[in-house]
PDB file of N, CA and C in Angstrom:
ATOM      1  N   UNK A   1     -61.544 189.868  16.002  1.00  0.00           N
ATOM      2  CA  UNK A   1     -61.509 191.259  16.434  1.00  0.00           C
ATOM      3  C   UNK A   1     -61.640 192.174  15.225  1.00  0.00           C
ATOM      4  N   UNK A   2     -61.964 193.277  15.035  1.00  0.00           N
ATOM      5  CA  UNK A   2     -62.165 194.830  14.250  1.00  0.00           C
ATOM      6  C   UNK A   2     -61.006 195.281  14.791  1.00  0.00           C
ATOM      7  N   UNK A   3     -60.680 196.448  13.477  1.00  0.00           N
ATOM      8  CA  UNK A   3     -59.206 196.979  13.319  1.00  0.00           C
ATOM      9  C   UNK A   3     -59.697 197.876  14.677  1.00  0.00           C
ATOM     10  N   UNK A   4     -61.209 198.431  14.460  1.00  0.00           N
ATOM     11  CA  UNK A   4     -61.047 199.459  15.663  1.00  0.00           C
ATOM     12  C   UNK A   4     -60.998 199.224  16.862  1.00  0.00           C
ATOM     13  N   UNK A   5     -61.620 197.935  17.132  1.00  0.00           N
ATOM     14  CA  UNK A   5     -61.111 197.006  18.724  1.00  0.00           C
ATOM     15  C   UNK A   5     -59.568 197.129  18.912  1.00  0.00           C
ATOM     16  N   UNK A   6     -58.382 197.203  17.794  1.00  0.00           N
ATOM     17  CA  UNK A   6     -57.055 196.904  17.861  1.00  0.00           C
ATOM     18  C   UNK A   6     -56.350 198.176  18.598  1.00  0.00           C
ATOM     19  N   UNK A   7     -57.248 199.223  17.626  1.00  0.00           N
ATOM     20  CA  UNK A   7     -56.427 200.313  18.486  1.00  0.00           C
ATOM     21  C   UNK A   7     -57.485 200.767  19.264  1.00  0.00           C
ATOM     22  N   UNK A   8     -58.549 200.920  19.757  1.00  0.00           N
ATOM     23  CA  UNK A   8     -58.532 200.993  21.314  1.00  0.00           C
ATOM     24  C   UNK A   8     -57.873 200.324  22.272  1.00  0.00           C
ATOM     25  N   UNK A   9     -57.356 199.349  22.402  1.00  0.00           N
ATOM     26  CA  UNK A   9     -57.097 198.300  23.323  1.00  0.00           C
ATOM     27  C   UNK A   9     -55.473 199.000  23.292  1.00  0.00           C
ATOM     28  N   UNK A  10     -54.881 199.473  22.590  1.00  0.00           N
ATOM     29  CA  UNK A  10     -53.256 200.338  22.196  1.00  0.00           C
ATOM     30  C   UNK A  10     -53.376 201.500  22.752  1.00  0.00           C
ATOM     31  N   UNK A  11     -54.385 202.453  22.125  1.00  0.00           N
ATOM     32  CA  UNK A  11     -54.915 203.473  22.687  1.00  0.00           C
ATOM     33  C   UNK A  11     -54.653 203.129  24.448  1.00  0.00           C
ATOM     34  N   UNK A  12     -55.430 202.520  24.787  1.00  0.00           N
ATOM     35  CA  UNK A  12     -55.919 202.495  26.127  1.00  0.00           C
ATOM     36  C   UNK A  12     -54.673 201.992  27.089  1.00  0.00           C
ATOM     37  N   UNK A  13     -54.149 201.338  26.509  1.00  0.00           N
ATOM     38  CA  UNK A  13     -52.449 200.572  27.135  1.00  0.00           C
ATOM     39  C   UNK A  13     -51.478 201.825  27.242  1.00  0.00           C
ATOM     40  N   UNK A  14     -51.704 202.825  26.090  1.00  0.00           N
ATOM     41  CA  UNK A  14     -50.285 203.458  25.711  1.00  0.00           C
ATOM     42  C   UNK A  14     -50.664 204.921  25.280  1.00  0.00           C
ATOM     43  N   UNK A  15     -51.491 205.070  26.053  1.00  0.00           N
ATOM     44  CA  UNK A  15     -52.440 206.746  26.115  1.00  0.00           C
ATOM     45  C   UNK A  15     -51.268 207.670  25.296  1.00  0.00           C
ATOM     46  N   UNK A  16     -51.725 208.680  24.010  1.00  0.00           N
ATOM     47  CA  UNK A  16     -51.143 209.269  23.743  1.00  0.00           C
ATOM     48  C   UNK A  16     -50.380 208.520  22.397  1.00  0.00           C
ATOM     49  N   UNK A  17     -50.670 207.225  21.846  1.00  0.00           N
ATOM     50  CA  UNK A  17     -49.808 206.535  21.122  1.00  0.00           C
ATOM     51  C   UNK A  17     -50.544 207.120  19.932  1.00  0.00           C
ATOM     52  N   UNK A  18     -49.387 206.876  18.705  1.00  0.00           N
ATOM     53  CA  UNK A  18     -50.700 206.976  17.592  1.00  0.00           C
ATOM     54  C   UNK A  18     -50.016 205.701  16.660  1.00  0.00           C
ATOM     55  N   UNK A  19     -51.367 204.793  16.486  1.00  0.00           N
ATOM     56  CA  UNK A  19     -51.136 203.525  16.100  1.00  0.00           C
ATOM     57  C   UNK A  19     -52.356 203.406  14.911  1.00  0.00           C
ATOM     58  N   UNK A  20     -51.036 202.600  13.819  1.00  0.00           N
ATOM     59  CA  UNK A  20     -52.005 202.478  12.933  1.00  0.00           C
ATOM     60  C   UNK A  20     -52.343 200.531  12.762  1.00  0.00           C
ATOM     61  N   UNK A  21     -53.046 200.675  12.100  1.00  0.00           N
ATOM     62  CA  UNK A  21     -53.259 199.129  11.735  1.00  0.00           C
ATOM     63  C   UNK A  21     -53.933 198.636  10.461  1.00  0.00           C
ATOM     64  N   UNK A  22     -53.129 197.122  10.135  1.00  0.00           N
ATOM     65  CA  UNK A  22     -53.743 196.168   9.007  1.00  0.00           C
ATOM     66  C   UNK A  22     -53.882 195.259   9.216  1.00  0.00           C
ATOM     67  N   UNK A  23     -54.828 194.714   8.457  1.00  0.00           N
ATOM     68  CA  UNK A  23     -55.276 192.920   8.695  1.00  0.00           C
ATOM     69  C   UNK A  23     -57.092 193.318   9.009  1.00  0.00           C
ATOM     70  N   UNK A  24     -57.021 191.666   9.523  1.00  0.00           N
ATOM     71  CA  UNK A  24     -58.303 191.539   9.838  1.00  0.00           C
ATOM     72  C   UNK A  24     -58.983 190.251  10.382  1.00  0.00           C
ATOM     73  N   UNK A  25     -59.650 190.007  11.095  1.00  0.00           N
ATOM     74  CA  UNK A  25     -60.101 189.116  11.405  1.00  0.00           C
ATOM     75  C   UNK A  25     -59.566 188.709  13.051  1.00  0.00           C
ATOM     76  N   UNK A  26     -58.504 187.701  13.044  1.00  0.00           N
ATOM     77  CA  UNK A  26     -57.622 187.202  14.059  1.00  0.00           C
ATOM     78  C   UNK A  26     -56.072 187.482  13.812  1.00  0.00           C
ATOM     79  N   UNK A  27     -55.522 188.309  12.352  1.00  0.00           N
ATOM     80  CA  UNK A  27     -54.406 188.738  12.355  1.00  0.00           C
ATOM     81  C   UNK A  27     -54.300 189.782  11.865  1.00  0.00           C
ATOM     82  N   UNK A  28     -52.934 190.756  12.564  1.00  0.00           N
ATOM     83  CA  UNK A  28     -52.962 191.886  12.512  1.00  0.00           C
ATOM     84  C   UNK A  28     -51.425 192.549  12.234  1.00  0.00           C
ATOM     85  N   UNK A  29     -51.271 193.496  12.024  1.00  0.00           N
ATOM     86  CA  UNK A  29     -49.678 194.039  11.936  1.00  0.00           C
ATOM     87  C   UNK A  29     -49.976 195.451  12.392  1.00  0.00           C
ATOM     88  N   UNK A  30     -49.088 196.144  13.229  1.00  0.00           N
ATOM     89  CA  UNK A  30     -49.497 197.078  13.882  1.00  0.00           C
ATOM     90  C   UNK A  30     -48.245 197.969  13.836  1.00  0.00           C
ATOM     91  N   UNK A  31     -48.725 199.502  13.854  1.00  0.00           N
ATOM     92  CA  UNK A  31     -47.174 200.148  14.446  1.00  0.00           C
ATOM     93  C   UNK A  31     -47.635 201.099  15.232  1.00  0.00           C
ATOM     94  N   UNK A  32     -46.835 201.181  16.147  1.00  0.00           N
ATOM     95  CA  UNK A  32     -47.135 201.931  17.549  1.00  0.00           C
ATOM     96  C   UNK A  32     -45.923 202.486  17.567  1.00  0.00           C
ATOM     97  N   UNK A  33     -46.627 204.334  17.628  1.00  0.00           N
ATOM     98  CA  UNK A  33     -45.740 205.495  17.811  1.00  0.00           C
ATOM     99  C   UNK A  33     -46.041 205.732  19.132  1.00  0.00           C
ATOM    100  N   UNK A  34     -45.002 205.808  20.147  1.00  0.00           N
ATOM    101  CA  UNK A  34     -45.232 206.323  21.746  1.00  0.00           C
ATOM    102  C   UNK A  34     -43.925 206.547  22.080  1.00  0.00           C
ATOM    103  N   UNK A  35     -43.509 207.832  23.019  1.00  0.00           N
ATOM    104  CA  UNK A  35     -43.193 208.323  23.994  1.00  0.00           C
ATOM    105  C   UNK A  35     -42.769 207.321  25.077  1.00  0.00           C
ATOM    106  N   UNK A  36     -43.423 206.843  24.999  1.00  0.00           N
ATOM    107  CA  UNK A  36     -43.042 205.561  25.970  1.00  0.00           C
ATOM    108  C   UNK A  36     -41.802 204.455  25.499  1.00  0.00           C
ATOM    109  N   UNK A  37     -41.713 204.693  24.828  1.00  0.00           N
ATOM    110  CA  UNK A  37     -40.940 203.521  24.225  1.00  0.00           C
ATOM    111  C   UNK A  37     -39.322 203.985  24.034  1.00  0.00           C
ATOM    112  N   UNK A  38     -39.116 205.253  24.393  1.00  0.00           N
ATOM    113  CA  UNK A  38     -37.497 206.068  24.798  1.00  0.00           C
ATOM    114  C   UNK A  38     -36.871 204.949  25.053  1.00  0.00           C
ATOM    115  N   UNK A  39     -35.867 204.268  25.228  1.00  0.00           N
ATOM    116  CA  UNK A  39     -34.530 203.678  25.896  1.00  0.00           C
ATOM    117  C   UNK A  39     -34.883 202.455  26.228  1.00  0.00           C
ATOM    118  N   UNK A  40     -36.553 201.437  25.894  1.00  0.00           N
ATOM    119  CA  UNK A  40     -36.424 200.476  25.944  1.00  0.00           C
ATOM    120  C   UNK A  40     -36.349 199.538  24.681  1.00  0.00           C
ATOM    121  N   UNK A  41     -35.510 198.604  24.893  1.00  0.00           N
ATOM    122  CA  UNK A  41     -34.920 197.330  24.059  1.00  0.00           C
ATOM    123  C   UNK A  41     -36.443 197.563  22.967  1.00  0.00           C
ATOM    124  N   UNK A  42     -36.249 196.399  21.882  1.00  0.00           N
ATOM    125  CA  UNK A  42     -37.292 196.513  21.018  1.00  0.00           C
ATOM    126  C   UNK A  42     -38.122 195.233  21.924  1.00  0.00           C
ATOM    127  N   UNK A  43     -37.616 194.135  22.077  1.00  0.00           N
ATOM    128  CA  UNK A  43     -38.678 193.260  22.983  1.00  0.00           C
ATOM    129  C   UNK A  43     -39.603 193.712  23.882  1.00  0.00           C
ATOM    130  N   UNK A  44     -39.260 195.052  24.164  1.00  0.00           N
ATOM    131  CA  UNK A  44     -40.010 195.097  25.865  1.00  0.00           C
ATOM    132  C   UNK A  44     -41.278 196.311  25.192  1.00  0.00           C
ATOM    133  N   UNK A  45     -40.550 196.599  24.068  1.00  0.00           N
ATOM    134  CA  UNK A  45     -41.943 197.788  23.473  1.00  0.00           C
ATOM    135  C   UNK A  45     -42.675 196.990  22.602  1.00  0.00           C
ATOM    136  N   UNK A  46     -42.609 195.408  22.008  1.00  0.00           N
ATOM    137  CA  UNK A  46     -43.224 194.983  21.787  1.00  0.00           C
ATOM    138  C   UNK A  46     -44.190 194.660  22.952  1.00  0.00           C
ATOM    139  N   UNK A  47     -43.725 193.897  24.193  1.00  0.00           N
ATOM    140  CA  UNK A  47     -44.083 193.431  24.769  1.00  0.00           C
ATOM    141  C   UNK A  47     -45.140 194.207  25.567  1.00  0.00           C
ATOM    142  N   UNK A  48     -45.149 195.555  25.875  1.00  0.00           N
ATOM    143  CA  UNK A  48     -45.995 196.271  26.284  1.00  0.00           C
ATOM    144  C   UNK A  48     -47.033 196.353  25.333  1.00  0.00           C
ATOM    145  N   UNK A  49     -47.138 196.361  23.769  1.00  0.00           N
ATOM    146  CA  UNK A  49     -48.368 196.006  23.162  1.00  0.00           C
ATOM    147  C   UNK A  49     -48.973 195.252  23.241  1.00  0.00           C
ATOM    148  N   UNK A  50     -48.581 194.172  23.541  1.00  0.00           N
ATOM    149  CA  UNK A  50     -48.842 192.556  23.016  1.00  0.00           C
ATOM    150  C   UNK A  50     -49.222 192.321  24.933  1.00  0.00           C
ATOM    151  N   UNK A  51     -49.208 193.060  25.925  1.00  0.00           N
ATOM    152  CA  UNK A  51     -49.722 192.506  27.102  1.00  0.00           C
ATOM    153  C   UNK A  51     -51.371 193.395  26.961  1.00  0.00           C
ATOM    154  N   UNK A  52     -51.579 193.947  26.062  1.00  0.00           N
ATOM    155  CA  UNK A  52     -52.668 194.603  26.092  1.00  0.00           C
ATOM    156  C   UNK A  52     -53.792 193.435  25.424  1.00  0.00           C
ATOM    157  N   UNK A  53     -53.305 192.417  24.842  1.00  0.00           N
ATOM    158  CA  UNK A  53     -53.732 191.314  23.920  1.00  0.00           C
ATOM    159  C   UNK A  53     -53.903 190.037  24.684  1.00  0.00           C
ATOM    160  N   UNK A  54     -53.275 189.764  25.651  1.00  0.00           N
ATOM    161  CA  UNK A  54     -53.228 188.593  25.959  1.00  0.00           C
ATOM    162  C   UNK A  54     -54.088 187.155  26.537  1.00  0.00           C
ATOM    163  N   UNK A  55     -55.206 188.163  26.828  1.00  0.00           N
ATOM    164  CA  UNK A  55     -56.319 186.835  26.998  1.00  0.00           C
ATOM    165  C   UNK A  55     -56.124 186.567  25.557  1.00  0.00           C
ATOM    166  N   UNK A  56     -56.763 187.703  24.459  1.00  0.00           N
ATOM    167  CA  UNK A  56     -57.051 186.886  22.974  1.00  0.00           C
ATOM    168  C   UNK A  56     -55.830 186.515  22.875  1.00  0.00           C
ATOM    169  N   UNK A  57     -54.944 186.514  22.573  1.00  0.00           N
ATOM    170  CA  UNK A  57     -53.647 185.227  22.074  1.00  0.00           C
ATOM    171  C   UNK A  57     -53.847 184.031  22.681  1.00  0.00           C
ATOM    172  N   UNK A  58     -53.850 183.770  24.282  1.00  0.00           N
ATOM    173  CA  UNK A  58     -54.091 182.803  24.596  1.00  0.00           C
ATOM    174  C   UNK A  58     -55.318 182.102  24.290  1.00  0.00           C
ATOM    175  N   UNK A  59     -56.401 183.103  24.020  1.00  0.00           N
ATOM    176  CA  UNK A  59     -57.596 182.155  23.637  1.00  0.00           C
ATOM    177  C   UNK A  59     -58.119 180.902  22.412  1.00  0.00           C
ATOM    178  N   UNK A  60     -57.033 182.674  21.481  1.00  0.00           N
ATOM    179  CA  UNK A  60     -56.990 182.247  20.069  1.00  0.00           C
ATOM    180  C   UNK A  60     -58.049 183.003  19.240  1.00  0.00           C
ATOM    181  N   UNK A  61     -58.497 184.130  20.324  1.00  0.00           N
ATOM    182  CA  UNK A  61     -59.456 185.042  19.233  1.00  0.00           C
ATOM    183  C   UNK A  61     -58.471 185.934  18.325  1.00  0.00           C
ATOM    184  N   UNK A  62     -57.258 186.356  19.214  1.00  0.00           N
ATOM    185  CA  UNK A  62     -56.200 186.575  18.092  1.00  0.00           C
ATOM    186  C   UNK A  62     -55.385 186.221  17.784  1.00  0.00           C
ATOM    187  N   UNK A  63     -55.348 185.462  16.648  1.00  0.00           N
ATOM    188  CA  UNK A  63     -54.226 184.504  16.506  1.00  0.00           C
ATOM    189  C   UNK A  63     -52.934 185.449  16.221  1.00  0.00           C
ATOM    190  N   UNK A  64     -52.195 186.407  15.279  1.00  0.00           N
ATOM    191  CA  UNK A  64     -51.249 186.821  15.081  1.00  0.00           C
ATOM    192  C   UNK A  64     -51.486 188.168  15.231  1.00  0.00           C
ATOM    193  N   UNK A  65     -50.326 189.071  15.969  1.00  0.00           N
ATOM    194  CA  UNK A  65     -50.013 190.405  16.501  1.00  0.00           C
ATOM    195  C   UNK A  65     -48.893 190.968  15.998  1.00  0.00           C
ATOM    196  N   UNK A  66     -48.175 191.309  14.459  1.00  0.00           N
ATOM    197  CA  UNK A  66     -47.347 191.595  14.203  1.00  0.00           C
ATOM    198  C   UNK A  66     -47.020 192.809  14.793  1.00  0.00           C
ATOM    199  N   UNK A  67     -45.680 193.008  15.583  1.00  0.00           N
ATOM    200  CA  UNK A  67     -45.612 194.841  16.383  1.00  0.00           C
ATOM    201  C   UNK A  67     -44.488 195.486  15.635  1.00  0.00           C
ATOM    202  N   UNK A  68     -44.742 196.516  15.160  1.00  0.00           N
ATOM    203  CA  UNK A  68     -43.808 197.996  15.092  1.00  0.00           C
ATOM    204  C   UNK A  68     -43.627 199.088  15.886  1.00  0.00           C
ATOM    205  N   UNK A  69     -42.719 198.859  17.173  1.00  0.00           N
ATOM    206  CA  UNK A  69     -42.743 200.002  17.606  1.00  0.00           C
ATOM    207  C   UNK A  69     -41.846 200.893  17.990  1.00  0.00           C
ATOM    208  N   UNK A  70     -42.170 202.297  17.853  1.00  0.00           N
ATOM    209  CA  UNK A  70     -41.316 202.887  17.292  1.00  0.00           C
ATOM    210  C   UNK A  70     -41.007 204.699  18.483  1.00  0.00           C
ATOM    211  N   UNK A  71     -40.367 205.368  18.633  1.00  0.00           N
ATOM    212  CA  UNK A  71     -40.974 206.387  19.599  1.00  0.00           C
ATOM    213  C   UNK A  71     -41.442 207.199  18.349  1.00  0.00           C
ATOM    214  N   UNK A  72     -41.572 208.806  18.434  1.00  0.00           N
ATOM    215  CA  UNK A  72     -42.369 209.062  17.401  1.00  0.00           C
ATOM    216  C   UNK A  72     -40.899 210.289  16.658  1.00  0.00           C
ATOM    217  N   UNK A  73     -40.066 209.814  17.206  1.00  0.00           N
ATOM    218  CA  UNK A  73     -38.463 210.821  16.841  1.00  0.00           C
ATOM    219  C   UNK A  73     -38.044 209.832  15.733  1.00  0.00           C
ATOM    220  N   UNK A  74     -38.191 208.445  16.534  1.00  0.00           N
ATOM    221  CA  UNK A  74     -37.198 207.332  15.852  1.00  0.00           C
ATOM    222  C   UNK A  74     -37.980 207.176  14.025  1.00  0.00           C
ATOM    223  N   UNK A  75     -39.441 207.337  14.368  1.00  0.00           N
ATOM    224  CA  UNK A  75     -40.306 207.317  12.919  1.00  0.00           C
ATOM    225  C   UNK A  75     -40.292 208.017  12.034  1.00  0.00           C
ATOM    226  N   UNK A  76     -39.792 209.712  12.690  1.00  0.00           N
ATOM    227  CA  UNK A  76     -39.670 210.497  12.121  1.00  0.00           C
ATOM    228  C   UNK A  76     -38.419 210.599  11.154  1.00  0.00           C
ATOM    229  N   UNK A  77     -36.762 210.011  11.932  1.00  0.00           N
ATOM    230  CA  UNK A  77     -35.597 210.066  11.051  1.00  0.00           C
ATOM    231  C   UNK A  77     -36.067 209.202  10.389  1.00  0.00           C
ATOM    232  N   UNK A  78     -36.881 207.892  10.651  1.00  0.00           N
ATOM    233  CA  UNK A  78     -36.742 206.664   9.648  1.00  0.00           C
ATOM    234  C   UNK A  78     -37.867 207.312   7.794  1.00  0.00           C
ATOM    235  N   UNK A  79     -38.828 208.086   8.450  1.00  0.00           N
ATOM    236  CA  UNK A  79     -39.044 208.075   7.202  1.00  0.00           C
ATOM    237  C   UNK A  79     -38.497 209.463   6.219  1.00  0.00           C
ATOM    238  N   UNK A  80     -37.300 210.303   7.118  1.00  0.00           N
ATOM    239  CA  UNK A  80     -36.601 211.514   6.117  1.00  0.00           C
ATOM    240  C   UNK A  80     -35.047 210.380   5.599  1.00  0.00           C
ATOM    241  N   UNK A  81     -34.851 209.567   6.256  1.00  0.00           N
ATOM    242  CA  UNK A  81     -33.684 208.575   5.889  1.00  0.00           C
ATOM    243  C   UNK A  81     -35.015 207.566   4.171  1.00  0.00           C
ATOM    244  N   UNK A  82     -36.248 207.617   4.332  1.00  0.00           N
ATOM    245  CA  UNK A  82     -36.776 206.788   3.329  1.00  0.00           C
ATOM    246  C   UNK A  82     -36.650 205.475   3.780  1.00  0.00           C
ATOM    247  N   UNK A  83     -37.153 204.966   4.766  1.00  0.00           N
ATOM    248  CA  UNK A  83     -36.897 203.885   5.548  1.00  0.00           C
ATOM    249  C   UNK A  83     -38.063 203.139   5.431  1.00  0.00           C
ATOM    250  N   UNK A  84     -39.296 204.111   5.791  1.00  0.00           N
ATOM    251  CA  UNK A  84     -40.372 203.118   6.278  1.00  0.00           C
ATOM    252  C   UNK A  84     -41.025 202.588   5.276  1.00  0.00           C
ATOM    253  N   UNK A  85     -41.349 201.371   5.585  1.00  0.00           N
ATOM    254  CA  UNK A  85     -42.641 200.751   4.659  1.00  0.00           C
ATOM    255  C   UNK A  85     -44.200 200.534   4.851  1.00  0.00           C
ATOM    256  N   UNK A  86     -44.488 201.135   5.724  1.00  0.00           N
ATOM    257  CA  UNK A  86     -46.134 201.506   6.183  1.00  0.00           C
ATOM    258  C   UNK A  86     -46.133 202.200   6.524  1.00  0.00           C
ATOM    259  N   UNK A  87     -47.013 202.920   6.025  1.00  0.00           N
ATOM    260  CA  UNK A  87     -47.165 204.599   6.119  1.00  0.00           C
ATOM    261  C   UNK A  87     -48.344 204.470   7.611  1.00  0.00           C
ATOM    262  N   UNK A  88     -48.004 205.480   8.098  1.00  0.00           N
ATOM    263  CA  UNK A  88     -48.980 205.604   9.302  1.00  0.00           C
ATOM    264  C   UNK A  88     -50.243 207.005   8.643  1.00  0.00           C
TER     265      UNK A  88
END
């Protein structure tokens, strides 16, 4: 896959997200800022990325999906606290 295949396919899952990305090829590390992601557990806001993926995982066109996700409040204290380590 292309980084820009990564975030359309985020884009398109999580309208309104703003997601950045690294890697290349079949692995990737991702962080996804959304609105959506208010009051759920961290598994389940992974998991809403990573269902946007899932033929390629199972296929094996993408082998690794590292997720960051974050709402876009929670990104915001984390990087005035000096928290984050990938800059979006």
């Amino acid at each position: 896959m292309q980084t820009e295949q990564v975030v359309q396919r985020i884009e398109a899952a999580l309208p309104g997200a703003e997601v950045s990305v690294e890697g290349e090829d079949c692995s990737f590390s991702v962080v996804v800022l959304s609105p959506e992601f208010a009051g759920l557990p961290v598994v389940k806001r992974q998991q809403k990325v990573l269902a946007a993926f899932s033929t390629e995982l199972q296929t094996g066109e993408l082998h690794a999906l590292t997720v960051k996700a974050h709402t876009p409040e929670e990104w915001k204290s984390f990087q005035q606290a000096g928290l984050t380590q990938i800059e979006m």
